[in-house]
N, C-alpha and C. Protein backbone atom coordinates (compact mmCIF):
# COMPACT_ATOMS: atom_id res chain seq x y z
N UNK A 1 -25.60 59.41 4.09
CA UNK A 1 -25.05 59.44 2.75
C UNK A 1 -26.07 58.93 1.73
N UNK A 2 -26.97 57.86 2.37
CA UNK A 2 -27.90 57.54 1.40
C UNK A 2 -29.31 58.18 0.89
N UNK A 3 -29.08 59.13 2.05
CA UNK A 3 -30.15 60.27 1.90
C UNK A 3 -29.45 61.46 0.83
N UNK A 4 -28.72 61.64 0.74
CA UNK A 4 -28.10 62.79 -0.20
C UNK A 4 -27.94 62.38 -1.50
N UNK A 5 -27.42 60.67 -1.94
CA UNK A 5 -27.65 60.36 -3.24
C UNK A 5 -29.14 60.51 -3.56
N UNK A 6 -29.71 60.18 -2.70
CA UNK A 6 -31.64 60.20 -3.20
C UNK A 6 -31.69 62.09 -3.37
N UNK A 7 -31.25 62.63 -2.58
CA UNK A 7 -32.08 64.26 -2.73
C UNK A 7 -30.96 64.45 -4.50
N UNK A 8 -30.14 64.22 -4.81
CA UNK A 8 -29.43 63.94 -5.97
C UNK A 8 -29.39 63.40 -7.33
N UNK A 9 -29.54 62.27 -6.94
CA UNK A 9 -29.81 60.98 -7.97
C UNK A 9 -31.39 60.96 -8.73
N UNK A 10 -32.40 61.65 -7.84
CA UNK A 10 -33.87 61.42 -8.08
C UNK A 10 -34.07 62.29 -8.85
N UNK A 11 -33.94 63.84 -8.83
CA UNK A 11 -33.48 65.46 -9.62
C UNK A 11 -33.43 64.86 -10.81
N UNK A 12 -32.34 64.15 -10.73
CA UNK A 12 -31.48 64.09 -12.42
C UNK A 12 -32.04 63.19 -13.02
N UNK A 13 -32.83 62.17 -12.25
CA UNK A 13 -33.79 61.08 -13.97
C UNK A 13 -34.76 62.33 -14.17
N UNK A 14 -35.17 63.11 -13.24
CA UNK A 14 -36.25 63.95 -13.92
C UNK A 14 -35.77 65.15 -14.96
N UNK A 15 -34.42 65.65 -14.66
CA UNK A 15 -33.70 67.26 -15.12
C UNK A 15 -33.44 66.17 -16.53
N UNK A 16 -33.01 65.08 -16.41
CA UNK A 16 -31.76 64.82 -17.64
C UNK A 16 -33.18 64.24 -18.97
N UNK A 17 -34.46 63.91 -18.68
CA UNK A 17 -35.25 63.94 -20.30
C UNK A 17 -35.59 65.18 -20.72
N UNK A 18 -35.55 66.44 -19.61
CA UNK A 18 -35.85 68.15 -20.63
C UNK A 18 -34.42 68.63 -21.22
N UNK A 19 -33.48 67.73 -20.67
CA UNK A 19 -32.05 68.77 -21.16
C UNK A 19 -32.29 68.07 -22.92
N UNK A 20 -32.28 67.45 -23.00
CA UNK A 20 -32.74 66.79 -24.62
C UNK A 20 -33.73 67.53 -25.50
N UNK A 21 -34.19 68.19 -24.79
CA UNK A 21 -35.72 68.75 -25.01
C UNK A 21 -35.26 70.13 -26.15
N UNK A 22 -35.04 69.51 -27.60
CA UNK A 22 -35.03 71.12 -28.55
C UNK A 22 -35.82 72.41 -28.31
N UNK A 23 -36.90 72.47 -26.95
CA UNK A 23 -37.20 73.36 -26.90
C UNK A 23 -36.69 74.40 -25.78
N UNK A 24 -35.83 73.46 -24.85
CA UNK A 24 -34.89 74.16 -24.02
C UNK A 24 -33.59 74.71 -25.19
N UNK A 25 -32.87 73.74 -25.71
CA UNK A 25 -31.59 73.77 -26.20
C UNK A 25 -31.69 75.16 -27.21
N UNK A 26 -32.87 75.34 -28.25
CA UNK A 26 -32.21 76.29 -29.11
C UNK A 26 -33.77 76.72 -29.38
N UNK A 27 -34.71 76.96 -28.64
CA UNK A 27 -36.01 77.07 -28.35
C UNK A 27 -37.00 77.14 -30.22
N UNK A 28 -38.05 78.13 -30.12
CA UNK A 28 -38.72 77.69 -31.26
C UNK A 28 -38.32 78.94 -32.53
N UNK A 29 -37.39 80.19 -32.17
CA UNK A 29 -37.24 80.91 -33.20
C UNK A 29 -35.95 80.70 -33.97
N UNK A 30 -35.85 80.99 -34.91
CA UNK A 30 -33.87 80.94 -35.40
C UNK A 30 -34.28 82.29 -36.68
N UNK A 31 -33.30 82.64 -35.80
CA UNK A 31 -32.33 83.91 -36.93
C UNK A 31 -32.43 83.31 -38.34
N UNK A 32 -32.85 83.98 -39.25
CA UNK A 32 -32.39 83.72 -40.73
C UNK A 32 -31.52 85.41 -41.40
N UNK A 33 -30.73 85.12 -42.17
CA UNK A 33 -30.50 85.88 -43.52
C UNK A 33 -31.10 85.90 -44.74
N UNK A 34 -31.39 87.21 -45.05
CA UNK A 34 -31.78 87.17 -46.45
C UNK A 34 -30.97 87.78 -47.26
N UNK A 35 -30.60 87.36 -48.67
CA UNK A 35 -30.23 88.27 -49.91
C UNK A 35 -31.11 87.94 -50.87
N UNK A 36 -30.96 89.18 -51.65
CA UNK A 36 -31.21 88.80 -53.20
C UNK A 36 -30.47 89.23 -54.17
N UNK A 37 -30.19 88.79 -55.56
CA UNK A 37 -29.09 88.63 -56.30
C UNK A 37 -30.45 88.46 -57.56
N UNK A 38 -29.66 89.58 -58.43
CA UNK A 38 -29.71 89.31 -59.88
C UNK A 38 -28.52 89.06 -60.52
N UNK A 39 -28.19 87.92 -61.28
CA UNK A 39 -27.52 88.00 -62.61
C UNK A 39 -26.13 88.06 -61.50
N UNK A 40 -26.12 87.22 -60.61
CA UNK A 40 -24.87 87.06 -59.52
C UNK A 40 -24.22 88.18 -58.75
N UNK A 41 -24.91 89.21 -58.92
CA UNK A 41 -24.92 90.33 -58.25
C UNK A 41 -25.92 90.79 -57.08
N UNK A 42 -25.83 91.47 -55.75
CA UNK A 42 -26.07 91.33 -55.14
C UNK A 42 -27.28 92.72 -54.99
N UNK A 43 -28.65 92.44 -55.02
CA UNK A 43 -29.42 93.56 -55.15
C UNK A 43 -30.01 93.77 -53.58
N UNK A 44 -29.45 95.36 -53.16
CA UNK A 44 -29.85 95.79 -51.80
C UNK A 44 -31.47 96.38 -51.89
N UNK A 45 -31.92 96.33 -50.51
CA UNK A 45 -33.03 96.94 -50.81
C UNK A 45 -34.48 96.30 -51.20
N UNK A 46 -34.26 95.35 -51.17
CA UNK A 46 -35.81 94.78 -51.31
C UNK A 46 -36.69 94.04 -50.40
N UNK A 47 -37.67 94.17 -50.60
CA UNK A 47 -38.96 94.38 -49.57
C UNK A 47 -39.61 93.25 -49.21
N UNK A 48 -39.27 92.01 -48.55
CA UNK A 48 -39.33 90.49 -48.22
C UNK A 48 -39.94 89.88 -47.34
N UNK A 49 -41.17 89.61 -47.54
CA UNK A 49 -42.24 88.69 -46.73
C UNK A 49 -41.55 87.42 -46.91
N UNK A 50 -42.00 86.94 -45.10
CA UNK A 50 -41.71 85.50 -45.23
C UNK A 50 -42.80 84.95 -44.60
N UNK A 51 -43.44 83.74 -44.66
CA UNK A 51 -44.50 83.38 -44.32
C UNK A 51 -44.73 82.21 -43.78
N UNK A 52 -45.56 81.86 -43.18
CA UNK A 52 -45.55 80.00 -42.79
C UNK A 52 -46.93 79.92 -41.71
N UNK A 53 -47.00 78.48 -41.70
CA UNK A 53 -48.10 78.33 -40.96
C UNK A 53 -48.14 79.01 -39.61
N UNK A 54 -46.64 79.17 -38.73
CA UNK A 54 -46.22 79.98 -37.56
C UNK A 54 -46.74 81.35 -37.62
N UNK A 55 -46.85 82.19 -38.86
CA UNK A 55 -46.83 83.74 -38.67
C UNK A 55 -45.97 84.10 -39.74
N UNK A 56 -46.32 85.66 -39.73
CA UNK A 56 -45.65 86.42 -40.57
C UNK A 56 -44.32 87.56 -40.41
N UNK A 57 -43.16 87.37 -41.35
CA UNK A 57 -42.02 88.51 -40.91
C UNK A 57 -41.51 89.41 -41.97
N UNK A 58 -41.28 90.52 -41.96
CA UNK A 58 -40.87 91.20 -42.70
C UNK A 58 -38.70 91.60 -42.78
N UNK A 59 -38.62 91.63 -44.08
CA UNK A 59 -37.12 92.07 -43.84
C UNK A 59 -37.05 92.73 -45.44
N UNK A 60 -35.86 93.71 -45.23
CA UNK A 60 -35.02 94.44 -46.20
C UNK A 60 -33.90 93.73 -46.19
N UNK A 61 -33.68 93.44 -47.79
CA UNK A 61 -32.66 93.15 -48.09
C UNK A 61 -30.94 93.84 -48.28
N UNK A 62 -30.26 93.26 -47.76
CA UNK A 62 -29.70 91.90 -47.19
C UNK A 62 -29.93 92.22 -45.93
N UNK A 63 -30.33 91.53 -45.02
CA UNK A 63 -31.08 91.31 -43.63
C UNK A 63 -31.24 90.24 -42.89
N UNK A 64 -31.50 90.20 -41.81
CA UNK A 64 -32.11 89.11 -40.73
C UNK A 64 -32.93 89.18 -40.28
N UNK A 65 -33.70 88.24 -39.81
CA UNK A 65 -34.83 88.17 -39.31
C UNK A 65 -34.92 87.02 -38.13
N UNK A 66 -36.16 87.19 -37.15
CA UNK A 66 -36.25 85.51 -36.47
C UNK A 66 -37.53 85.58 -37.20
N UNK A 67 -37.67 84.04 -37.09
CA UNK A 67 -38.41 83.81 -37.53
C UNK A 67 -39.21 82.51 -36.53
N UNK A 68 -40.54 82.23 -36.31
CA UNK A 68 -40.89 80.91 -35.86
C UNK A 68 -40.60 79.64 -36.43
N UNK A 69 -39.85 78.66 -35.78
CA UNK A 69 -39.50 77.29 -36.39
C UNK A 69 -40.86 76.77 -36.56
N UNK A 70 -40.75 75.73 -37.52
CA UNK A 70 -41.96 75.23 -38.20
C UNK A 70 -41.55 73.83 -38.88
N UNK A 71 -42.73 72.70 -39.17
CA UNK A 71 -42.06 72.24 -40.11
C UNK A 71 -42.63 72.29 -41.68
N UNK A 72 -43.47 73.19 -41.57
CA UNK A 72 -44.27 73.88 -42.92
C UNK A 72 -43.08 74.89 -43.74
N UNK A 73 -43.18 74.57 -44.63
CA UNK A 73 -42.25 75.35 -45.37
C UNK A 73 -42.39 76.83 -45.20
N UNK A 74 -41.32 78.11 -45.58
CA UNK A 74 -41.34 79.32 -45.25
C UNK A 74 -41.28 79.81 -47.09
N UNK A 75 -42.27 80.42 -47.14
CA UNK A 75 -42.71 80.89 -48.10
C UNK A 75 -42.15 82.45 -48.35
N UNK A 76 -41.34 83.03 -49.19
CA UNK A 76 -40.64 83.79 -49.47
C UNK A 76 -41.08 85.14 -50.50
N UNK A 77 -41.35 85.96 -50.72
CA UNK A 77 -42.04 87.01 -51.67
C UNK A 77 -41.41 88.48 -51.42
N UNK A 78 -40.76 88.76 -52.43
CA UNK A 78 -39.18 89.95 -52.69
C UNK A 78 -39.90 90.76 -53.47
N UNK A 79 -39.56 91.86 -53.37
CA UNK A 79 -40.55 92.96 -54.23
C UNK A 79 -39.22 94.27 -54.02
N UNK A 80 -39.22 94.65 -55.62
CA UNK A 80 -38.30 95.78 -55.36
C UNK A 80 -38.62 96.61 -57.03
N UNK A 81 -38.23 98.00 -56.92
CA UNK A 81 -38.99 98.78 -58.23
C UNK A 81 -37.84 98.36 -58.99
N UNK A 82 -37.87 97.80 -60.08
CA UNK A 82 -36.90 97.87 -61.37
C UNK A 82 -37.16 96.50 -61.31
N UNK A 83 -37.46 95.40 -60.60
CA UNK A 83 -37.31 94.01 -60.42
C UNK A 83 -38.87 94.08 -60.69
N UNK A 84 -38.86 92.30 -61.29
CA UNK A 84 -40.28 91.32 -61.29
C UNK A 84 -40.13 90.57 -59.87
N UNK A 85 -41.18 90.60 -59.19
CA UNK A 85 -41.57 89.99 -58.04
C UNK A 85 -40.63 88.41 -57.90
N UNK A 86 -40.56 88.22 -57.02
CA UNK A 86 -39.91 87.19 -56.77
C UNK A 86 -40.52 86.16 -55.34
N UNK A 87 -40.41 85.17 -56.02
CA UNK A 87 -41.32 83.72 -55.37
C UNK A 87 -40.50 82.86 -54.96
N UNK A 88 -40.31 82.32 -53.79
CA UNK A 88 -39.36 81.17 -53.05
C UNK A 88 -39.83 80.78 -52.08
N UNK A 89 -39.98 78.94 -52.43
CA UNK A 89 -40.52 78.08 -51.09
C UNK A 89 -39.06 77.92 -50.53
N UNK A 90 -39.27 77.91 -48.96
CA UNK A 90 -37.93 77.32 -48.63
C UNK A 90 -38.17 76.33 -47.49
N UNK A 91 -37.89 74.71 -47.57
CA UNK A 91 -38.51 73.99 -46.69
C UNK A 91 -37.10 74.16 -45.09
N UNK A 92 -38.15 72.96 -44.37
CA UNK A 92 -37.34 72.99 -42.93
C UNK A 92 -36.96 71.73 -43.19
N UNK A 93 -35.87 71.47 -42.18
CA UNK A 93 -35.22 70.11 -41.97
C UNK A 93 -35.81 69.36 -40.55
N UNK A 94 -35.44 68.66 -40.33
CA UNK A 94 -35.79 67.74 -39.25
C UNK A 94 -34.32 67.89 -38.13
N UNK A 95 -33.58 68.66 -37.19
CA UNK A 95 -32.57 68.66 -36.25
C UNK A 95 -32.79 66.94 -35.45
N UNK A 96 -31.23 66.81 -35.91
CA UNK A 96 -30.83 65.78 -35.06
C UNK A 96 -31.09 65.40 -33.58
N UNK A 97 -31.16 66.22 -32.89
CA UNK A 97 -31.56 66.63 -31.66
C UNK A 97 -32.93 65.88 -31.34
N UNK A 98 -33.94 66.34 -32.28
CA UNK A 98 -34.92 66.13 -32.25
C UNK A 98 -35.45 64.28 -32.36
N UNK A 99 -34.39 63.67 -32.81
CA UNK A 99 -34.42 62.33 -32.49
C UNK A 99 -34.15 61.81 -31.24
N UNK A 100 -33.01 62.65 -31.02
CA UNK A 100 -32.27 61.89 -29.68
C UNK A 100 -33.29 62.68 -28.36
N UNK A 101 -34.43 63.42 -28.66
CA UNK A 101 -35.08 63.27 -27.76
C UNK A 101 -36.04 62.72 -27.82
N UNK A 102 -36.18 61.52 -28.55
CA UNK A 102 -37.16 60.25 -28.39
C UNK A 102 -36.79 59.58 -27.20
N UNK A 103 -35.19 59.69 -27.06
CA UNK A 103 -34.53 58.72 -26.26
C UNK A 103 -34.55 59.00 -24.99
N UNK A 104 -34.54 60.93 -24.90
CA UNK A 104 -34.42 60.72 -23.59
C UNK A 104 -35.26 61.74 -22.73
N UNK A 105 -36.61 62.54 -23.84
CA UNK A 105 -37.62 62.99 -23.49
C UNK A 105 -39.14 62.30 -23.91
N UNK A 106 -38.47 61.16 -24.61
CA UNK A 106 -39.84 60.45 -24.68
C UNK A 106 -40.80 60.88 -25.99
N UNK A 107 -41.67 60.03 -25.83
CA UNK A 107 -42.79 60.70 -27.16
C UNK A 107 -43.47 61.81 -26.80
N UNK A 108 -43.49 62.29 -25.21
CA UNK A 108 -44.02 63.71 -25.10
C UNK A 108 -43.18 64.49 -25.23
N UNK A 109 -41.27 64.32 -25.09
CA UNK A 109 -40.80 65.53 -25.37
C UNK A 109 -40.57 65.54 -26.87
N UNK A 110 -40.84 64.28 -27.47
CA UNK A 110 -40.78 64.45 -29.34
C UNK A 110 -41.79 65.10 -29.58
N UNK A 111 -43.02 65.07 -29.23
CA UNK A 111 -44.28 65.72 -29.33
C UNK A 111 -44.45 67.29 -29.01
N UNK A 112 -44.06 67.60 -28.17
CA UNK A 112 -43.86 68.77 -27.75
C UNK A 112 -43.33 69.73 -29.14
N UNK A 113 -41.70 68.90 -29.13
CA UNK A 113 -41.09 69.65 -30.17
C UNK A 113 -41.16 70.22 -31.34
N UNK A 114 -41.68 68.63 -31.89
CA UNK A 114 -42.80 68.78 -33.35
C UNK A 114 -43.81 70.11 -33.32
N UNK A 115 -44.43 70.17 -32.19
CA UNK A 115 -45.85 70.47 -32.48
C UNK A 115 -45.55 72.23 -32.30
N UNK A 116 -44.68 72.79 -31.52
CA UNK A 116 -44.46 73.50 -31.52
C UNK A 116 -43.19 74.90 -32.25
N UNK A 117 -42.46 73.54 -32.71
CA UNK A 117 -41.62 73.80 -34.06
C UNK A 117 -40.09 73.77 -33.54
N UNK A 118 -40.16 73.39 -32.45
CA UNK A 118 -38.56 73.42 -31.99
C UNK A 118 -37.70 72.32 -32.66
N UNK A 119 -38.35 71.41 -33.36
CA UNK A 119 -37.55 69.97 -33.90
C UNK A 119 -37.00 70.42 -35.15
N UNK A 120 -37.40 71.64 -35.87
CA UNK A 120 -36.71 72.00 -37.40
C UNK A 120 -35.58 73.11 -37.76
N UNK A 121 -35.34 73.56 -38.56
CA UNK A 121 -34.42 74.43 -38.87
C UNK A 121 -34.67 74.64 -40.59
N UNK A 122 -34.62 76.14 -40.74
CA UNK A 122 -34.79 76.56 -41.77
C UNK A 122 -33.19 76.79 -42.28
N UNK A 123 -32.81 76.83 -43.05
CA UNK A 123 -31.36 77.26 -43.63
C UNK A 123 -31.26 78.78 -43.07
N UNK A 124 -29.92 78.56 -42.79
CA UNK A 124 -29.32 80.02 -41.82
C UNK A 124 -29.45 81.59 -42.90
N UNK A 125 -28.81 80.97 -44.33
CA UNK A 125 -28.95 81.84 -45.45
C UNK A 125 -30.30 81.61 -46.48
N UNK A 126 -30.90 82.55 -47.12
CA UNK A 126 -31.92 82.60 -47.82
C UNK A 126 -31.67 83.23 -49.00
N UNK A 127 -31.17 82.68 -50.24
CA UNK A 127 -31.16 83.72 -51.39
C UNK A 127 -31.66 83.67 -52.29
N UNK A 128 -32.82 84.81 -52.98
CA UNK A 128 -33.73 84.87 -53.60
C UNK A 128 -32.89 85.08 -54.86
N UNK A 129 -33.66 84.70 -56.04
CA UNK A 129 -33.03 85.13 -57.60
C UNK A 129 -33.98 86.20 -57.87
N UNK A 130 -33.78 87.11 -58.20
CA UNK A 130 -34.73 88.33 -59.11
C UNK A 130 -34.45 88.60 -60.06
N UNK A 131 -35.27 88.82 -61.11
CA UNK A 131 -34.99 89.55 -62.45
C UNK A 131 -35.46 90.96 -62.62
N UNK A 132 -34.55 91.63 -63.35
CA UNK A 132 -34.98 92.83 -63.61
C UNK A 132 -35.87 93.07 -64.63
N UNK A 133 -36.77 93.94 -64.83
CA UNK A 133 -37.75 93.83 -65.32
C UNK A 133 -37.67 94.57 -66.65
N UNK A 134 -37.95 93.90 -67.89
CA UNK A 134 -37.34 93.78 -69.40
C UNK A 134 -38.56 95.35 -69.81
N UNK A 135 -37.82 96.36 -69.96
CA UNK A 135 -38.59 97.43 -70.57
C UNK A 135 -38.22 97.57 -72.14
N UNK A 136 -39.22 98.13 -72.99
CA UNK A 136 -39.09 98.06 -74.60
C UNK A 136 -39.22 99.32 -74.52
N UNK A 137 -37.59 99.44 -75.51
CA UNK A 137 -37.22 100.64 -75.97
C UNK A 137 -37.23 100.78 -77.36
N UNK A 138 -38.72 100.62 -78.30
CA UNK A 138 -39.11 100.47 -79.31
C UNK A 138 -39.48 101.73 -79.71
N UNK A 139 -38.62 102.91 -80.76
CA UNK A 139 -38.86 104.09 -81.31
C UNK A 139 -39.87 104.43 -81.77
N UNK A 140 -40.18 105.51 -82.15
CA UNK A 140 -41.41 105.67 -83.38
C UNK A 140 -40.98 105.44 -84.66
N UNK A 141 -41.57 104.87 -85.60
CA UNK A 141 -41.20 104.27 -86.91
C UNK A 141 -40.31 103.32 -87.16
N UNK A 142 -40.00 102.81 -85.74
CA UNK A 142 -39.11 100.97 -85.46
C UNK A 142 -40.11 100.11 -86.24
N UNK A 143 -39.80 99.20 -86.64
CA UNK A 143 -39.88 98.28 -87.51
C UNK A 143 -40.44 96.70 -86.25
N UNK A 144 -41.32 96.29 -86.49
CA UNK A 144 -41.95 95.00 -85.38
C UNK A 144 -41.34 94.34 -86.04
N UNK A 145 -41.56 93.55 -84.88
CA UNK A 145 -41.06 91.81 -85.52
C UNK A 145 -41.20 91.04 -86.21
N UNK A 146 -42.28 91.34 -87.22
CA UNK A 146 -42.91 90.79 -88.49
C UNK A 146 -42.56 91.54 -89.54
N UNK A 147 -41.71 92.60 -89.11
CA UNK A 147 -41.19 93.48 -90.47
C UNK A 147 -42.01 94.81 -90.83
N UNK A 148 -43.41 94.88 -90.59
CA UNK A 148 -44.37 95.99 -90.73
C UNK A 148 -43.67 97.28 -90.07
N UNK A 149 -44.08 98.35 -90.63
CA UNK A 149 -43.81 99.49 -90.15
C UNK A 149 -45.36 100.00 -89.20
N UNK A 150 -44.50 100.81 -87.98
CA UNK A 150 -45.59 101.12 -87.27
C UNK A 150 -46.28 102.51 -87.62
N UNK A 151 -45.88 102.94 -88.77
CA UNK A 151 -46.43 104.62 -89.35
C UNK A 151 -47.47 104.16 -90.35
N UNK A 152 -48.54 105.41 -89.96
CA UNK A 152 -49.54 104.96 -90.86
C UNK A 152 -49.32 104.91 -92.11
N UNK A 153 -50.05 104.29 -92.88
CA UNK A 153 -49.34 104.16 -94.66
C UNK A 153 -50.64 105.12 -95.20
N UNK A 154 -50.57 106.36 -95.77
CA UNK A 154 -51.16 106.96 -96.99
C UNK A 154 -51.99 106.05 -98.09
């Protein structure tokens, strides 16, 4: 009997510091969503780099993507015809998880995690603001903004 707690008991101090280990539990990619929205409306269709020290991903809006966890922020860039380009940092958080495997993977399984990006989380949703892009519908013989007329004067 005391041989079977040992083939037992010995397993599990070693199995029970990787079960802690954020890179078993929810490994180094996570699913994101993207939208983008003008003016609280929801604009389909646009053309969305995301970026980070991990690598690069592409998505159409409204979409998902994985993406590599990181704890470098994910850099965001929306491009669509009628719209002005659109710019969004979006940082990572620090997962809880990722503490409690100080406790029970140690500073190499905190290390691990960090270094490879399993300790963060980017927000599940991503929503970009865009503006549409202001065209001038200024006639011939409209009047500028200083009052001058734009016809030649005789």
């Amino acid at each position: 009997m005391k041989n079977l707690a040992g083939r037992i008991v010995l397993p599990m101090l070693f199995i029970l510091p990787a079960a802690g280990c954020a890179s078993i539990v929810d490994g180094t990619n996570q699913v994101l969503s993207v939208q983008t929205q003008a003016n609280g409306e929801s604009v389909a269709g646009a053309e969305c780099a995301l970026t980070s020290n991990k690598g690069s991903w592409f998505v159409r809006t409204p979409g998902t993507v994985s993406v590599h966890r990181g704890y470098d922020a994910l850099n965001v860039k929306c491009t669509k015809a009628g719209y002005q380009p659109a710019i969004q940092s979006v940082a990572s958080t620090t997962k809880g998880m990722a503490f409690g495997n100080l406790l029970f993977g140690g500073i190499i399984g905190a290390g691990v995690d960090m270094s490879d990006g399993a300790a963060y989380n980017y927000p599940k949703l991503i929503t970009v603001p865009m503006n549409p892009v202001q065209t001038a519908t200024a006639s011939p013989g409209s009047s500028s903004a200083n009052g001058s007329s734009t016809q030649p004067v005789d």
